[in-house]
C-alpha atoms as a PDB file:
ATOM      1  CA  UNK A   1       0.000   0.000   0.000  1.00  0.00           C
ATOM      2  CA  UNK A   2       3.272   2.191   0.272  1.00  0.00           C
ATOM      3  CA  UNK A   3       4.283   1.782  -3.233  1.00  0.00           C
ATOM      4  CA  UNK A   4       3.788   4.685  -5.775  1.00  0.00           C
ATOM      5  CA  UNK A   5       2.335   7.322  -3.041  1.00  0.00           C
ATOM      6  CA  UNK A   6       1.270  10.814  -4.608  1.00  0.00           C
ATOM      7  CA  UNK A   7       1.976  13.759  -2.182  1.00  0.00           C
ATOM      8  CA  UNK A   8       0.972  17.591  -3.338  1.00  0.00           C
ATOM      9  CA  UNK A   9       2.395  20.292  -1.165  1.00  0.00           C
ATOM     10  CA  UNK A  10       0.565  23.533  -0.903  1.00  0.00           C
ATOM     11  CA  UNK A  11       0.969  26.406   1.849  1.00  0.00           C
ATOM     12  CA  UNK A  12      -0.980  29.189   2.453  1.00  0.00           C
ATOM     13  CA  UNK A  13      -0.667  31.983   4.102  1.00  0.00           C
ATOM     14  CA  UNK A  14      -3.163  35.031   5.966  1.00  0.00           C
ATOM     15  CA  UNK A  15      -1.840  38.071   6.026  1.00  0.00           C
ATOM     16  CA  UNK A  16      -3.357  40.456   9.048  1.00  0.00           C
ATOM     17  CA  UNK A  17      -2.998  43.943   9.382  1.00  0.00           C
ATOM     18  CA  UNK A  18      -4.778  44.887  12.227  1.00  0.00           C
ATOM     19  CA  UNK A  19      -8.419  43.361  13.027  1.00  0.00           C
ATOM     20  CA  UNK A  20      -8.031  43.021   9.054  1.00  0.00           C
ATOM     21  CA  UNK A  21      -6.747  39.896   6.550  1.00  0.00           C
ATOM     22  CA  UNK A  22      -6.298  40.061   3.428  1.00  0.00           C
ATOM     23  CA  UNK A  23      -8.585  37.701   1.423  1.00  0.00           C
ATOM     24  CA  UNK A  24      -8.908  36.523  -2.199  1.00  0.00           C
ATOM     25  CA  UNK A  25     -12.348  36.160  -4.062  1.00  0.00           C
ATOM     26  CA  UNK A  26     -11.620  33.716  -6.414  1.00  0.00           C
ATOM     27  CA  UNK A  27     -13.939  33.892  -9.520  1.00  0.00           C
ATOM     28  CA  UNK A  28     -15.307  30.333 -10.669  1.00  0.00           C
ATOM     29  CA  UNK A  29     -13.330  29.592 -13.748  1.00  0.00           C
ATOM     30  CA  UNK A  30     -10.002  30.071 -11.092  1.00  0.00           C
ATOM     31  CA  UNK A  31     -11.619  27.046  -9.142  1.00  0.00           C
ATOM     32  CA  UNK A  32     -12.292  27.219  -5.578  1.00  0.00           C
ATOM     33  CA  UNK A  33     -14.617  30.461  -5.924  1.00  0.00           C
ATOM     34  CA  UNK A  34     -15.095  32.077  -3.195  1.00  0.00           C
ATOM     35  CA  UNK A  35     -12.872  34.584  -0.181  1.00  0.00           C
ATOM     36  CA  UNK A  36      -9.644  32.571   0.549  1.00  0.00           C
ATOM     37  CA  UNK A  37      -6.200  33.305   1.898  1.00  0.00           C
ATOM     38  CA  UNK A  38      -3.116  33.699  -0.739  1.00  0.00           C
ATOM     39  CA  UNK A  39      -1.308  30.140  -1.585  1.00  0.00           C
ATOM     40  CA  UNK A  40      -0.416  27.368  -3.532  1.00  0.00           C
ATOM     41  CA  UNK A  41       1.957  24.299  -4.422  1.00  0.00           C
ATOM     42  CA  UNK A  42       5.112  24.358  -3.393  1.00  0.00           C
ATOM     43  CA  UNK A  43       8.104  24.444  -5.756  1.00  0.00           C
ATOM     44  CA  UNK A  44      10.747  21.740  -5.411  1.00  0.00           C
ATOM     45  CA  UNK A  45      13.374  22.368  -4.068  1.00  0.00           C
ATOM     46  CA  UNK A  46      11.544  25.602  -2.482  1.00  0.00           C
ATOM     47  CA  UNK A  47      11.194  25.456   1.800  1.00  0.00           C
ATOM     48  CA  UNK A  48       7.404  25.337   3.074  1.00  0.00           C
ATOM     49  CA  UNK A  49       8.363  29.115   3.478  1.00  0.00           C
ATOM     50  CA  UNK A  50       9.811  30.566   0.923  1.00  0.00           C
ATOM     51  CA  UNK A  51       6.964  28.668  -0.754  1.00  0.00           C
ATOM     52  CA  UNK A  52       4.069  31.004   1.239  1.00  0.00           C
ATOM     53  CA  UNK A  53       5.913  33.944   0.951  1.00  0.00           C
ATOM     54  CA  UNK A  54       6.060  33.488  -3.418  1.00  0.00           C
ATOM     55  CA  UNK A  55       2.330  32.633  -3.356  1.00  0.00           C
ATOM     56  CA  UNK A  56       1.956  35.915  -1.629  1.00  0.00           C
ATOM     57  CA  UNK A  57       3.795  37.873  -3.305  1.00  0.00           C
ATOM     58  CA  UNK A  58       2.365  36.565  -6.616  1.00  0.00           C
ATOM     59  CA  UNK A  59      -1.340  36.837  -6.044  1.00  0.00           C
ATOM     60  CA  UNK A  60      -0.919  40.096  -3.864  1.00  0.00           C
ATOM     61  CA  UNK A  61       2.505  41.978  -4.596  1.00  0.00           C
ATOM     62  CA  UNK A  62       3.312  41.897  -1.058  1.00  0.00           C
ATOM     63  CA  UNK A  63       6.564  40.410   0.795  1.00  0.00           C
ATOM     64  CA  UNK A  64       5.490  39.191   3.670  1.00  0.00           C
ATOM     65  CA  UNK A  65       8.006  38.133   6.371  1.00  0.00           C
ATOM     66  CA  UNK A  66       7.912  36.516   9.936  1.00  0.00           C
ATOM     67  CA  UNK A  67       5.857  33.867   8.998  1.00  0.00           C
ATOM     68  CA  UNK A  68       3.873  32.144  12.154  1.00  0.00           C
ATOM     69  CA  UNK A  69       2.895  27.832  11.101  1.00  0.00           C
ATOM     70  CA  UNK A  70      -0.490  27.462  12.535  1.00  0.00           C
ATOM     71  CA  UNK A  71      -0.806  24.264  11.281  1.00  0.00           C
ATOM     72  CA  UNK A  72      -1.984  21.189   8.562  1.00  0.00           C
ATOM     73  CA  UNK A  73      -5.200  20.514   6.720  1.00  0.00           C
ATOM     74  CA  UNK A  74      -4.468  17.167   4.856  1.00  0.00           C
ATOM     75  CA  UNK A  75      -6.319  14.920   2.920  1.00  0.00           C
ATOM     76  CA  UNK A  76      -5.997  11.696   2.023  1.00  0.00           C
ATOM     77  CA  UNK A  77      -7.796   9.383  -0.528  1.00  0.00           C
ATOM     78  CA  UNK A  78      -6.482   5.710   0.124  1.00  0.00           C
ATOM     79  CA  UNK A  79      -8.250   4.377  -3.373  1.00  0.00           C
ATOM     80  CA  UNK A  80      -5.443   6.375  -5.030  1.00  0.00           C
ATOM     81  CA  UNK A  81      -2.374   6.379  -3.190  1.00  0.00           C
ATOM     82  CA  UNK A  82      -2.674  10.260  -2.542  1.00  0.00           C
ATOM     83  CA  UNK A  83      -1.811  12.542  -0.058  1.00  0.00           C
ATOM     84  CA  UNK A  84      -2.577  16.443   0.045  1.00  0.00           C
ATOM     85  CA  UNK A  85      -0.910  18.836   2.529  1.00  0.00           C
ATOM     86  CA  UNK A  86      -1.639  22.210   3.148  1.00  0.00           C
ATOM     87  CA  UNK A  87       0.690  23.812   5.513  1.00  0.00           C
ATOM     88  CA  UNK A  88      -1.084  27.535   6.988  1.00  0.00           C
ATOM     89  CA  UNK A  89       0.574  30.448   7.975  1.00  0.00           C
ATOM     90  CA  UNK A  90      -0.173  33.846   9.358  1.00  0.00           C
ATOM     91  CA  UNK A  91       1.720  37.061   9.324  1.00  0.00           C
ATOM     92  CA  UNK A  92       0.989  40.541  10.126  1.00  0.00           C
ATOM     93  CA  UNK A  93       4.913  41.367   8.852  1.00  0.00           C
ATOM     94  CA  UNK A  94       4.535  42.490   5.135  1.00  0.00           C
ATOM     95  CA  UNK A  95       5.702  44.985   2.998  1.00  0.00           C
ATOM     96  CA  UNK A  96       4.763  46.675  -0.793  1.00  0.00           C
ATOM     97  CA  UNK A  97       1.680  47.653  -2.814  1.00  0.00           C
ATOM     98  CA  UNK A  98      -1.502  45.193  -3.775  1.00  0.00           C
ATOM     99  CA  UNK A  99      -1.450  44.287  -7.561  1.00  0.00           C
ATOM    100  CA  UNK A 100      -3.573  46.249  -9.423  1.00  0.00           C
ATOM    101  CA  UNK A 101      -4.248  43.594 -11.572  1.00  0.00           C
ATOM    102  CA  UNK A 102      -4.398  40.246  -9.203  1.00  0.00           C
ATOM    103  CA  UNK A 103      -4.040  37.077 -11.254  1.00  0.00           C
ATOM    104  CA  UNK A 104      -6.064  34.527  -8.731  1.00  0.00           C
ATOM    105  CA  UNK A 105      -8.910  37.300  -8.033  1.00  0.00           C
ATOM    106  CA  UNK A 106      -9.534  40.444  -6.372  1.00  0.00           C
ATOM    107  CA  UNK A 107      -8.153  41.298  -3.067  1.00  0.00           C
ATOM    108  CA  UNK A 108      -9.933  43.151   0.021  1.00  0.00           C
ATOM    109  CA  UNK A 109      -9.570  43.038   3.210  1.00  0.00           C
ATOM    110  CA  UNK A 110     -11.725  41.996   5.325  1.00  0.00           C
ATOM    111  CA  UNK A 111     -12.722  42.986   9.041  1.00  0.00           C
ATOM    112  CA  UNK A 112     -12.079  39.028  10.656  1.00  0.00           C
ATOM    113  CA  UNK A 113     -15.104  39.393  12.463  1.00  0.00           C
ATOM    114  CA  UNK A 114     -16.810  39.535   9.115  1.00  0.00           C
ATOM    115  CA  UNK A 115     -14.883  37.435   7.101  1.00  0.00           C
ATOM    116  CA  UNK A 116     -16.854  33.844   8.168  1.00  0.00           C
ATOM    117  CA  UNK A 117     -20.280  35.828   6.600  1.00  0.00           C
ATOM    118  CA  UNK A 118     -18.651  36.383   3.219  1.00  0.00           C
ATOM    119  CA  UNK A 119     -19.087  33.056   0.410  1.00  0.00           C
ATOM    120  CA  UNK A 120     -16.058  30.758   0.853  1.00  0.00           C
ATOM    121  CA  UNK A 121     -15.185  27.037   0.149  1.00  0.00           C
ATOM    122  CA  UNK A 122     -16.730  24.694   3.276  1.00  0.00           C
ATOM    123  CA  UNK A 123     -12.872  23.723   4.021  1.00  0.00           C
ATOM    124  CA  UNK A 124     -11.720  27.334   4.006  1.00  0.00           C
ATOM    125  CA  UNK A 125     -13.993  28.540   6.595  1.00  0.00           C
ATOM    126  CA  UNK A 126     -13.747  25.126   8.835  1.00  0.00           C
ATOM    127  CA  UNK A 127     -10.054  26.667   8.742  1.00  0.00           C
ATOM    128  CA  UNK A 128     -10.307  30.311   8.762  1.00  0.00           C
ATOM    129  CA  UNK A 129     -11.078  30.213  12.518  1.00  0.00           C
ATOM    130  CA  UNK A 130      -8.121  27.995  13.657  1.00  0.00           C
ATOM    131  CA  UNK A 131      -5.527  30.555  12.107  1.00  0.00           C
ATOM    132  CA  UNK A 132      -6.549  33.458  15.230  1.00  0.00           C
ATOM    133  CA  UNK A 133      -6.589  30.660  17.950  1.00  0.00           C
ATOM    134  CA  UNK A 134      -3.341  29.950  20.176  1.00  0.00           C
ATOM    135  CA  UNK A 135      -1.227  27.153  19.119  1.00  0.00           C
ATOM    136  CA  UNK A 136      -1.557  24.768  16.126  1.00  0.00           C
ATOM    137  CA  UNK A 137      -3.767  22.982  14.563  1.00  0.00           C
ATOM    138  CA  UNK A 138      -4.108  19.320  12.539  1.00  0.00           C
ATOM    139  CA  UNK A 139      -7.037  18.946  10.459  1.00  0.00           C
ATOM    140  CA  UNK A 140      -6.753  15.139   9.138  1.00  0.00           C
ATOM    141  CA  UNK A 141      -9.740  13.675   6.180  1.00  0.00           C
ATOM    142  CA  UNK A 142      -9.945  10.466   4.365  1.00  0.00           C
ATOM    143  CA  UNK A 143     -11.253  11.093   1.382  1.00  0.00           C
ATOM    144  CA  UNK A 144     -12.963   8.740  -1.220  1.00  0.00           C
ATOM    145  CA  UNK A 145     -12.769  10.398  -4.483  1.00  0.00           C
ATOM    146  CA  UNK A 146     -15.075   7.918  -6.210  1.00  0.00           C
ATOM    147  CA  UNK A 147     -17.780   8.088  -3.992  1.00  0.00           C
ATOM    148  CA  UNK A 148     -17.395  11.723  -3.197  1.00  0.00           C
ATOM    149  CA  UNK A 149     -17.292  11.156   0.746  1.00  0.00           C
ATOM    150  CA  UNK A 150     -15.773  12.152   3.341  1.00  0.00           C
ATOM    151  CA  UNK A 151     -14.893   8.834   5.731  1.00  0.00           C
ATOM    152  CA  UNK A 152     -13.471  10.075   8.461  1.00  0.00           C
ATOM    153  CA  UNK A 153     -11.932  13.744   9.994  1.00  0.00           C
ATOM    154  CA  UNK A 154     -10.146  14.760  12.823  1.00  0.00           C
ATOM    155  CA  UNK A 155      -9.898  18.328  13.767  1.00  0.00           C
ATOM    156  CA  UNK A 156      -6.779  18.972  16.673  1.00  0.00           C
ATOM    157  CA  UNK A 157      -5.738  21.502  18.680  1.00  0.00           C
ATOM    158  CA  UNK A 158      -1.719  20.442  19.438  1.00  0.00           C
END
């Protein structure tokens, strides 16, 4: 069952200025439409890092810096062998000017105590929330791609 496992890397990566974050709404032909936080796949040989701060910088035009982890969302689908990780991040330590132009969407932000009103993917705003708490966070789902099911998830504080 070890043999030929599929792992995607992704990060993402809230920046907060104030009782603000900056948020993405993604239009539908982008996929995942919707408010969500800057990221993507990491680059090989790229760090988990330097991975969240290039996703940032590309869909916002800021450098962000002092990165905090606040933890993994992960899914698995055993049927296939596959494994996705999403490592999250938060800073408040950025500098520069928002694109003009955003490739992934438009960017606002968002007061945080509003931000769980706005439209956003289910696993986004199970997330969203964790990011603000203390400590981190392990969000673990089996997934069965055929079915379209979610068999089991765990949701930790650690």
């Amino acid at each position: 069952m070890t043999d030929n496992i599929k792992v995607d890397i992704y990060t993402m990566c809230l920046v907060q200025d104030g009782e603000k974050v900056l948020l993405l709404n993604r239009p539908s032909k982008k996929g995942f439409p919707g408010f969500i936080a800057p990221g993507g796949k990491l680059d090989f040989p790229e760090s988990l890092t330097e991975g969240a701060a290039r996703e940032v910088y590309e869909e916002t035009g800021l450098h962000v810096s002092e990165l905090i982890y606040k933890g993994l969302d992960e899914f698995v689908d055993v049927k296939k062998n596959y494994r996705y990780m999403v490592f999250n991040y938060l800073t408040s330590t950025f500098e520069g000017s928002l694109l003009q132009d955003p490739p992934e969407g438009t960017l606002h932000w968002i007061p945080i105590h509003e931000a769980m009103e706005l439209p956003m993917q289910s696993w986004f705003k199970r997330r969203f929330p964790l990011f603000f708490q203390e400590g981190t966070f392990e969000i673990y789902s089996v997934w069965d791609e055929e079915e379209k099911v979610t068999l089991k998830e765990t949701i930790k504080k650690l």
